[in-house]
Structures are given as C-alpha cells and as structure tokens.
C-alpha atoms as a PDB file:
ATOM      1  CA  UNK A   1     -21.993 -63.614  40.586  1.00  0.00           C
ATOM      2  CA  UNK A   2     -21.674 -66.405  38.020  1.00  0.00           C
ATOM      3  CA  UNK A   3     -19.725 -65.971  34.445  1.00  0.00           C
ATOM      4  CA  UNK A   4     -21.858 -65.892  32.103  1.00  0.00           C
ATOM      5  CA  UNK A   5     -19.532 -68.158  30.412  1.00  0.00           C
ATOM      6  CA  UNK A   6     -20.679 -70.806  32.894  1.00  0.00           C
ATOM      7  CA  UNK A   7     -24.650 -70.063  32.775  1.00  0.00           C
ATOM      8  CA  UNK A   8     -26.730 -73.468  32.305  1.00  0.00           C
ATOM      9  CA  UNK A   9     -28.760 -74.409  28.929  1.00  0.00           C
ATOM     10  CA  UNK A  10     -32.489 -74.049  29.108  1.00  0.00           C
ATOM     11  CA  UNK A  11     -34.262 -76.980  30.044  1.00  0.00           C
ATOM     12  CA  UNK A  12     -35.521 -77.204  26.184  1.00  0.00           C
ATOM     13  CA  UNK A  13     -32.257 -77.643  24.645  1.00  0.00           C
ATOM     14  CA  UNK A  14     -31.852 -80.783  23.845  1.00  0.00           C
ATOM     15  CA  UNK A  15     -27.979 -82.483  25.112  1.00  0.00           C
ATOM     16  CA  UNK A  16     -26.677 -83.001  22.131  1.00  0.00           C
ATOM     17  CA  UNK A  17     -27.199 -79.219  20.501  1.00  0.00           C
ATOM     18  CA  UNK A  18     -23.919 -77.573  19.545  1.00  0.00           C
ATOM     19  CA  UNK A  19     -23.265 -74.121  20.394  1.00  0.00           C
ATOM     20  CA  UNK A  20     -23.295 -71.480  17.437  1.00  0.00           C
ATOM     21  CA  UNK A  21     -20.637 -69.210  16.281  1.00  0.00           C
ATOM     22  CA  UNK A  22     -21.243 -65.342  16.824  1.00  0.00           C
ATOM     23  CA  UNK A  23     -17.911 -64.131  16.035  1.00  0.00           C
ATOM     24  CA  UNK A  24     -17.990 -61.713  12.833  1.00  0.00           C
ATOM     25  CA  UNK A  25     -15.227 -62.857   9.975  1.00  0.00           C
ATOM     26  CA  UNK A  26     -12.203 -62.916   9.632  1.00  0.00           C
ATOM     27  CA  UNK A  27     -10.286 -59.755   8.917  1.00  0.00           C
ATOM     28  CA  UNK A  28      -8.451 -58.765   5.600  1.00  0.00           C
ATOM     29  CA  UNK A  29      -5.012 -60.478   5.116  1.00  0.00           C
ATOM     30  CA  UNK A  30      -4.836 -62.712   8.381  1.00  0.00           C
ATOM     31  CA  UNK A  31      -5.607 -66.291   8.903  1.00  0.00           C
ATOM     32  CA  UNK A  32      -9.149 -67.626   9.450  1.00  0.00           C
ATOM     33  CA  UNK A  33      -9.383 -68.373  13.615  1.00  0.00           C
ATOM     34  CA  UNK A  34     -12.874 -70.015  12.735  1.00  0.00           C
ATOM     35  CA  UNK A  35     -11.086 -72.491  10.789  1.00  0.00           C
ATOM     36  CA  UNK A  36      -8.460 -73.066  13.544  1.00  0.00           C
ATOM     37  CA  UNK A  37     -11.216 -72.780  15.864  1.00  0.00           C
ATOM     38  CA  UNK A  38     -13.060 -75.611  14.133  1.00  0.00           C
ATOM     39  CA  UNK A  39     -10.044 -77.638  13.628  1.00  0.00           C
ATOM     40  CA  UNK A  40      -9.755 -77.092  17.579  1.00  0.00           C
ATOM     41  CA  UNK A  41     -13.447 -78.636  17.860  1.00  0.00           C
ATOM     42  CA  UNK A  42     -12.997 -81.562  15.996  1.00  0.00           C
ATOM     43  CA  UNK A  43      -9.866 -82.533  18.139  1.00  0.00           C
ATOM     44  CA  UNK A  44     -11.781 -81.592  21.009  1.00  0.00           C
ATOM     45  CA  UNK A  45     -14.911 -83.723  19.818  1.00  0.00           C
ATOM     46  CA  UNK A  46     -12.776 -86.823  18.656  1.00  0.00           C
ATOM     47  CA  UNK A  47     -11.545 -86.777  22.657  1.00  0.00           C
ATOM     48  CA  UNK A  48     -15.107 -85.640  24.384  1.00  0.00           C
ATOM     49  CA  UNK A  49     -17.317 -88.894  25.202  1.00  0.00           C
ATOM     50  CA  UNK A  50     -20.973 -89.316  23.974  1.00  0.00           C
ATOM     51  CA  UNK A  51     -22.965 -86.276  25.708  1.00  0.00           C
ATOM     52  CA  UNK A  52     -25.888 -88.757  26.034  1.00  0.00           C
ATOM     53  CA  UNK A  53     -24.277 -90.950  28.362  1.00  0.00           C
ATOM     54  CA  UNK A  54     -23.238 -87.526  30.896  1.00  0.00           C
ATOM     55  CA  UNK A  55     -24.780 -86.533  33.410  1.00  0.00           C
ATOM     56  CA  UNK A  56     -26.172 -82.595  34.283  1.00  0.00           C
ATOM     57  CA  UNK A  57     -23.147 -81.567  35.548  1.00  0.00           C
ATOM     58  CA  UNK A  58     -20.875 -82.869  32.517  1.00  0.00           C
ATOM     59  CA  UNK A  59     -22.850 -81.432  30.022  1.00  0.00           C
ATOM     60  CA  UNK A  60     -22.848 -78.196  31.925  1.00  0.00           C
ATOM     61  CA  UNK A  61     -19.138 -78.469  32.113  1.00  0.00           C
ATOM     62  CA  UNK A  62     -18.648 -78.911  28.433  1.00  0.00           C
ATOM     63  CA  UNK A  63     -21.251 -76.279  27.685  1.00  0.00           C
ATOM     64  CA  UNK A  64     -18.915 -73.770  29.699  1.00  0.00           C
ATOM     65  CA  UNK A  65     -15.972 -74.922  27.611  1.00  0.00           C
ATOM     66  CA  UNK A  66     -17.483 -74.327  24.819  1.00  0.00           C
ATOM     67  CA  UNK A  67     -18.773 -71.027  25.791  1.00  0.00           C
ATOM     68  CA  UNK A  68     -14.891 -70.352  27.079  1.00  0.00           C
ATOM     69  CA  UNK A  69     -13.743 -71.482  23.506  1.00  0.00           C
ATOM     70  CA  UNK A  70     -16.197 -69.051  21.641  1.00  0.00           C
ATOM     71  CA  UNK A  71     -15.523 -66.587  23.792  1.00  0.00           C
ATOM     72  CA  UNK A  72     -11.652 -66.899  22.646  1.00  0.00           C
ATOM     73  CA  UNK A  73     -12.882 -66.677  18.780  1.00  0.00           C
ATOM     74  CA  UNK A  74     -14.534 -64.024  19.703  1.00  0.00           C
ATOM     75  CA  UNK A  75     -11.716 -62.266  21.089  1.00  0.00           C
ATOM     76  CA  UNK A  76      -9.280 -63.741  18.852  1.00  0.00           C
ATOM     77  CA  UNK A  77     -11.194 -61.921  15.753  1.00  0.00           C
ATOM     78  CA  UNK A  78     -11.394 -58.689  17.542  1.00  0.00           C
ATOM     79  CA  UNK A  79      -7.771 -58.462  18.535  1.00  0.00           C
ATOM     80  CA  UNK A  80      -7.157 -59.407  14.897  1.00  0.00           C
ATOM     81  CA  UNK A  81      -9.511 -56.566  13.711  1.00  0.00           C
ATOM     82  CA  UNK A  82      -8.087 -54.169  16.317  1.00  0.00           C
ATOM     83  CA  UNK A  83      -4.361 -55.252  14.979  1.00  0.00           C
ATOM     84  CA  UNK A  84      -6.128 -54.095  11.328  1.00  0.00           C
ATOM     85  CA  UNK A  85      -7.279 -51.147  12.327  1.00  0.00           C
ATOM     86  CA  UNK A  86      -4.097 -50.289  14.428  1.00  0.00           C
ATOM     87  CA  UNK A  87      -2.038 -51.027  11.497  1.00  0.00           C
ATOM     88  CA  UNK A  88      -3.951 -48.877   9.087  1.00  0.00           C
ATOM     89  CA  UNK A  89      -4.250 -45.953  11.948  1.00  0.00           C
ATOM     90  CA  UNK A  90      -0.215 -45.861  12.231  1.00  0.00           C
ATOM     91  CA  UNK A  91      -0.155 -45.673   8.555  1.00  0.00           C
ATOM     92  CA  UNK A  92      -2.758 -43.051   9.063  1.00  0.00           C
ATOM     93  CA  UNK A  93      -0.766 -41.398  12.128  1.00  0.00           C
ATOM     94  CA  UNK A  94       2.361 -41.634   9.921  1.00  0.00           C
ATOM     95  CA  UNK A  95       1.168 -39.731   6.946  1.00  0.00           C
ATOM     96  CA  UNK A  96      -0.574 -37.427   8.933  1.00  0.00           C
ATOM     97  CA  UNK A  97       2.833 -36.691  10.765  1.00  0.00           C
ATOM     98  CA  UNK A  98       4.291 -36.250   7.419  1.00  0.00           C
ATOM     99  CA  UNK A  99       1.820 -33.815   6.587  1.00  0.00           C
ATOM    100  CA  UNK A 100       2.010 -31.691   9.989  1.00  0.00           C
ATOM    101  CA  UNK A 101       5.769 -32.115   9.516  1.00  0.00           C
ATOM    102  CA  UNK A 102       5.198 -30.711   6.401  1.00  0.00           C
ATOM    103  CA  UNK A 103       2.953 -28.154   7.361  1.00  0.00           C
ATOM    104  CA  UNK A 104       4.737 -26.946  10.172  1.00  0.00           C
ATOM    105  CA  UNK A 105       7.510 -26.114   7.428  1.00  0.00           C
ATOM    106  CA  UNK A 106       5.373 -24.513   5.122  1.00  0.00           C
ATOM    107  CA  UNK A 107       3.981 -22.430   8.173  1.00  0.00           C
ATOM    108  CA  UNK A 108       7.504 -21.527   9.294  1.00  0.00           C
ATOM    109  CA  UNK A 109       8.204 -20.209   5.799  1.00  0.00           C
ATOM    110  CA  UNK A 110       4.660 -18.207   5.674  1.00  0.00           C
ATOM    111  CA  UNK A 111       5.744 -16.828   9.186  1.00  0.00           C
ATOM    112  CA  UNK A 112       9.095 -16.242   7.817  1.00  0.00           C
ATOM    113  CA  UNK A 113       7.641 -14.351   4.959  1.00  0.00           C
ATOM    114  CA  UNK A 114       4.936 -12.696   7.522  1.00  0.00           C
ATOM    115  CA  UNK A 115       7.538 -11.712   9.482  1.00  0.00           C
ATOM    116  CA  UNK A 116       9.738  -9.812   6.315  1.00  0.00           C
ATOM    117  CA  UNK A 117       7.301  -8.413   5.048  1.00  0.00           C
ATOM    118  CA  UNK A 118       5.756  -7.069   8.327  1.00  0.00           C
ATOM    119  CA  UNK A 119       9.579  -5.774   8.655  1.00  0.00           C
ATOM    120  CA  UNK A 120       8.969  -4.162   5.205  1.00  0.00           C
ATOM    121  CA  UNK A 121       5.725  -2.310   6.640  1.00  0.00           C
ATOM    122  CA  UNK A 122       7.361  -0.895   9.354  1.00  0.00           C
ATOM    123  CA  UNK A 123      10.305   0.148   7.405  1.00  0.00           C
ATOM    124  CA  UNK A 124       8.061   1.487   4.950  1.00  0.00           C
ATOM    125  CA  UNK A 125       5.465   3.074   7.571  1.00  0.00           C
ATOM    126  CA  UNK A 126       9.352   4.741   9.203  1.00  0.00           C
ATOM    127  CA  UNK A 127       9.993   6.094   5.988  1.00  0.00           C
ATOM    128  CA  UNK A 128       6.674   7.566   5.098  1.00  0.00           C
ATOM    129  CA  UNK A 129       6.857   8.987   8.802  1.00  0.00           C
ATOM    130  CA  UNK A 130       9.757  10.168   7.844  1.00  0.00           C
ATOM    131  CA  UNK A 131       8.866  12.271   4.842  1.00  0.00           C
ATOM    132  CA  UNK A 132       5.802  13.209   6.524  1.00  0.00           C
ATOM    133  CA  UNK A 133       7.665  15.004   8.815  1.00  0.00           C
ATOM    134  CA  UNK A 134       9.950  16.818   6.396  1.00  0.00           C
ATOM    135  CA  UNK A 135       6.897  17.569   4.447  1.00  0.00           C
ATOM    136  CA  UNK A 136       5.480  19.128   7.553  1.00  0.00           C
ATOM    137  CA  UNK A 137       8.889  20.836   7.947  1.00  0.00           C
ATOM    138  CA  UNK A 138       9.389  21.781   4.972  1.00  0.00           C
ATOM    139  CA  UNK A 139       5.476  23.190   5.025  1.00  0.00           C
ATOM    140  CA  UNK A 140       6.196  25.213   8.211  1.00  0.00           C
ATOM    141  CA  UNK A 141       9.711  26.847   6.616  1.00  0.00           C
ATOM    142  CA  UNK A 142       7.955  27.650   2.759  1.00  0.00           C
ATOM    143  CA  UNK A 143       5.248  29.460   5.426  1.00  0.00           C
ATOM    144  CA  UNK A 144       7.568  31.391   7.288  1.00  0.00           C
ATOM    145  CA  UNK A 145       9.727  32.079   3.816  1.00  0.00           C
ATOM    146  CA  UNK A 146       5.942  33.168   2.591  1.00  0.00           C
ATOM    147  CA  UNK A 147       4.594  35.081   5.162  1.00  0.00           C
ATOM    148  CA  UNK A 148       8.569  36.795   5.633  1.00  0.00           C
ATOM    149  CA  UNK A 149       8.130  37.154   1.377  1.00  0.00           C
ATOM    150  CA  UNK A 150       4.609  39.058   1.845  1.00  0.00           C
ATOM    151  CA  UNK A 151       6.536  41.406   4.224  1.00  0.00           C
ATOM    152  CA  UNK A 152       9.244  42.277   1.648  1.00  0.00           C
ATOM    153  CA  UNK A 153       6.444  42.210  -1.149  1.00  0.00           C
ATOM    154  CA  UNK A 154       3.904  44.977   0.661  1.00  0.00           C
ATOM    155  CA  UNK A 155       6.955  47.195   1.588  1.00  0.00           C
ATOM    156  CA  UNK A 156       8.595  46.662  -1.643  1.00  0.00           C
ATOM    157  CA  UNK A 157       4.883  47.651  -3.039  1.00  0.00           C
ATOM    158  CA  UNK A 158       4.837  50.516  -0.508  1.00  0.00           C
ATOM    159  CA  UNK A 159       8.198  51.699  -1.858  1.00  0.00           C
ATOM    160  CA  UNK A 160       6.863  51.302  -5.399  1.00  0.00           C
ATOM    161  CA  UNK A 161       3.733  53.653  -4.808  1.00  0.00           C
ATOM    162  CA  UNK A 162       6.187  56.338  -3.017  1.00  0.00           C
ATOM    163  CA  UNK A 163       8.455  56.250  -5.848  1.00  0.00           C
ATOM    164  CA  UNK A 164       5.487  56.419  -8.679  1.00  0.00           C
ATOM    165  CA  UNK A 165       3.792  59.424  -6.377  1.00  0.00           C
ATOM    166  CA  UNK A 166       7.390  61.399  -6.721  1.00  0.00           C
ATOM    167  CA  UNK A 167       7.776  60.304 -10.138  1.00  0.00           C
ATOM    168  CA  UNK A 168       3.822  61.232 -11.049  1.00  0.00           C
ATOM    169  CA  UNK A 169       4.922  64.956  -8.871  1.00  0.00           C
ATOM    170  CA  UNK A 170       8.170  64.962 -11.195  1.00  0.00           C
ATOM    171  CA  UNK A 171       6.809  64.318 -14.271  1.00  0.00           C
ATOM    172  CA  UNK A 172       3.984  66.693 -13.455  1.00  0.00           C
ATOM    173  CA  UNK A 173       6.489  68.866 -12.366  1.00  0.00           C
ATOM    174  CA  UNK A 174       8.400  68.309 -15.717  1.00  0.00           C
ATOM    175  CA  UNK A 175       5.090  68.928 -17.925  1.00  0.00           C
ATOM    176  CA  UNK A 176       4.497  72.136 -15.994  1.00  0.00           C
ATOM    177  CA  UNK A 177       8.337  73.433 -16.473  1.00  0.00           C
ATOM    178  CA  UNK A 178       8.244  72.440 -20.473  1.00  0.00           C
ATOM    179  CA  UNK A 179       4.850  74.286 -20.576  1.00  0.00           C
ATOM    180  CA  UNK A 180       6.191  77.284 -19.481  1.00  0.00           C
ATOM    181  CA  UNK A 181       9.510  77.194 -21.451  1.00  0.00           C
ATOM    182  CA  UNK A 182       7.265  75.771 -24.477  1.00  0.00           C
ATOM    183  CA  UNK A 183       5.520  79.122 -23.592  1.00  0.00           C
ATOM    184  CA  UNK A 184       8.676  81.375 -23.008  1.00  0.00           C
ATOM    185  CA  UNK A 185      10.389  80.034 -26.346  1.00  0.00           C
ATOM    186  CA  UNK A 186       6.539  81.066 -28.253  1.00  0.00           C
ATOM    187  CA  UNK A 187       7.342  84.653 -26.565  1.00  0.00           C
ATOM    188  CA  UNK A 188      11.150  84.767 -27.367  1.00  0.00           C
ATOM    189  CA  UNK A 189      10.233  83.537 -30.873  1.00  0.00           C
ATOM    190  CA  UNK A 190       7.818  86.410 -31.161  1.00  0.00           C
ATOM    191  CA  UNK A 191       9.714  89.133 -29.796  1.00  0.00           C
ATOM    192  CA  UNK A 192      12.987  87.611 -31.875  1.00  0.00           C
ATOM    193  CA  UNK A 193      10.351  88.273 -34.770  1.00  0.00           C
ATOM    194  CA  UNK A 194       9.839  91.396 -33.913  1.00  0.00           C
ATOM    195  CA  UNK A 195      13.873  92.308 -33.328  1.00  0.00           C
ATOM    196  CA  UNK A 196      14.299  90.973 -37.051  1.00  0.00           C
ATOM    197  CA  UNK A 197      11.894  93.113 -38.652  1.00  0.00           C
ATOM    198  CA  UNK A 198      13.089  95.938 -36.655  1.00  0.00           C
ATOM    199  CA  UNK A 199      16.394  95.223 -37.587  1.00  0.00           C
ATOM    200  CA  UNK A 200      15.552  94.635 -41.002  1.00  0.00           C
ATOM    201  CA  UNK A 201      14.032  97.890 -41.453  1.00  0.00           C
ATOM    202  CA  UNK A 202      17.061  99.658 -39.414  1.00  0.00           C
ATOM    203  CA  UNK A 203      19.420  97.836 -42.046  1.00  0.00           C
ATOM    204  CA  UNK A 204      17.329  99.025 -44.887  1.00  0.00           C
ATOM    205  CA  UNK A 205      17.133 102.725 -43.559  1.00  0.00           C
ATOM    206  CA  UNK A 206      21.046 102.506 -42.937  1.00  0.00           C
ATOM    207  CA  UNK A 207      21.656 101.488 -46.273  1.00  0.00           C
ATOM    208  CA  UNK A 208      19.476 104.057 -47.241  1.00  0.00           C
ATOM    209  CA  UNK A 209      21.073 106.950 -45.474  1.00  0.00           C
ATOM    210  CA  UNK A 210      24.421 105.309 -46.325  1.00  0.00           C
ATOM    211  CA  UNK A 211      23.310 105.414 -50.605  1.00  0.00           C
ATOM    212  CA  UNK A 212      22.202 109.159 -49.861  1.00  0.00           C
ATOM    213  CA  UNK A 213      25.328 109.938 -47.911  1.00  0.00           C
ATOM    214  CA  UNK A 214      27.526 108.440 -50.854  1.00  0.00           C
ATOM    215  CA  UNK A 215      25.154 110.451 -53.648  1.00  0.00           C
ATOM    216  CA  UNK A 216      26.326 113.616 -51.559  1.00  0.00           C
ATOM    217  CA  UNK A 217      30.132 113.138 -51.351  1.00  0.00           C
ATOM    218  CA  UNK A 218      30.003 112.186 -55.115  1.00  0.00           C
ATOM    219  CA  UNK A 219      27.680 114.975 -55.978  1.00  0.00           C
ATOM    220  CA  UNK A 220      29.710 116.858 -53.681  1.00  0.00           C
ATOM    221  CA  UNK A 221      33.033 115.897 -54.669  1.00  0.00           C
ATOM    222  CA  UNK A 222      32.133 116.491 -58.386  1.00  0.00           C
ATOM    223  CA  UNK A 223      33.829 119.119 -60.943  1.00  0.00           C
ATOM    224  CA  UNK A 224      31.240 122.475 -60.784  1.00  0.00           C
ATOM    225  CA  UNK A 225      31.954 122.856 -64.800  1.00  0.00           C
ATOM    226  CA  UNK A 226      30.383 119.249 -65.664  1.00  0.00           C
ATOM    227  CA  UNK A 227      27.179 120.296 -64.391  1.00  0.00           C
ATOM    228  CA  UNK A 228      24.619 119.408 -66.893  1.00  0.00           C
END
C-alpha cells in the first residue's frame, strides 16, 4: 500500500502549483513552526531546480517531500498543542490533587467527628438502657411494695372495722349501762325524797314529843302553891 504522503498530483495540476498549508495555528506562548516551516521552504526552494525543466518522476519526488514536510508542521503543531494542553492538565491534575488532598482531610475530620459522636450515641443509647432498666426495676419493686402495702392496708382496714364493731358494742354497751344508772339515780333521788320528808316529819314529831315531854317535867316539877 502506498503512503499517502507519496500519492501523485492529478493530471490537472499544473507543475509548478505549490502545496497548501492545512496545519491549524500556532498555539499560545510557543514559537510559530509555520514561520520556521516557511523559512525551511525558502532554503529548500533557493536549492530545488526549476520544476519545469523535471521530469514526472522529479516532480513526484518533490511533491512527496513536500507532503513529508507538511506532514511534519502538521505534527509539529499538534505535539505543540498536546504539550499546551498537557501543561494546563498537570496544572489541572495538580490542583485537583490539592483539592482531594484536601478533601481527604476534611473527610478524615468529618469521619473523625462521625465516629465521636456515633461513640456519644452509643454511650448515650447505654445510658438510657441503663435507666430504662432501673426504671423497670424500680417499677417492678414500687409494685411489689404496692401490692405488699394493699395487704397491710385491707387488714389494717379489717382490724379497723373489728375494733369500731367492739367500740360501736362498747359504747352501746356504755349508753345502755348510763341509762340504767341515769334511771337508778332518778329512783334513788326519788326514794331519797321520800326518806327526807319522812325524816323531816319524824324530826318535827320528835321535837314535838320532846317540847311536850319538857312542858310535863316543868309543869311537873313546878311548886303546887303557884298554881294560878
């Protein structure tokens, strides 16, 4: 297969045509290969005889040459371009390796963090375990205590309502005895009454009999001549 570096002109061409350039431009900051290229050309023209005296094979010659020497413009602008663009990617690749450097150490300080205050949770979610389970305990003892406090409470409350049936009999008891001595004291009053006047009227009638027994020893005891 034949380069196409080394392909023939058309029959149309005419020998003395000159190849064009179709090499984009020059890249930002580097030195213009066209130019050198062309400065190339001219020393290569100044040397190259007159195309109209050549024959086929000459001219096809030269034609490849200059094909070969495009070619290396070509190439010569996209290795320059390439060095551009592998220039600004290392910058790129540099800064971005700052930033993942620094990312990585802001990550390992989030995960840092994460990782206290996931410590903090589970510290936390011990403790709350922890006083959930004395609340529980301390739930099942204040039920015990309770249901051991109803116990004492119903035969406390038991003993209550034996002691206020004997002291409801007592007291009725007591009512009943009072009634009776209220009712014995009424009779004893009455028949104390009655001892009174009796004696009352015994003491009168004694004092009586003892002014008629004293009128009789006087009366008796008297002179018979001072009878009136």
């Amino acid at each position: 297969m034949i380069s196409p570096f080394f392909k023939k002109k058309e029959t149309s061409e005419k020998p003395s045509d000159q190849p064009q350039d179709l090499a984009p431009g020059p890249a930002p900051d580097q030195a213009d290969p066209a130019a050198e290229a062309g400065d190339e050309n001219k020393a290569y023209g100044a040397n190259v005889p007159d195309k109209s005296k050549m024959d086929k094979k000459s001219l096809d010659l030269i034609f490849a040459v200059e094909q070969m020497i495009q070619a290396k413009q070509h190439t010569e602008l996209q290795v320059n371009e390439l060095q551009d663009r592998l220039t600004h990617a290392s910058g790129n690749i540099e800064r971005l390796n700052r930033d993942a450097r620094h990312l990585n150490k802001v990550i390992e300080e989030r995960e840092k963090s994460i990782l206290e205050l996931e410590q903090k949770i589970v510290d936390k979610n011990m403790k709350v375990d922890q006083v959930v389970e004395d609340y529980r305990e301390l739930q099942r003892k204040m039920s015990a205590e309770i249901e051991e406090l109803k116990s004492v409470i119903e035969l406390e409350q038991q003993k209550y309502n034996s002691l206020l049936q004997k002291h409801n009999d007592t007291l009725g008891e007591k009512n009943k005895r009072i009634h009776e001595l209220e009712e014995k004291i009424g009779r004893q009053e009455v028949e104390n009454q009655h001892l009174k006047q009796k004696y009352e009227a015994t003491h009168q009638e004694k004092v009586y009999l003892a002014n008629m027994i004293s009128d009789f020893t006087n009366r008796m005891s008297a002179p018979l001549g001072r009878d009136n």
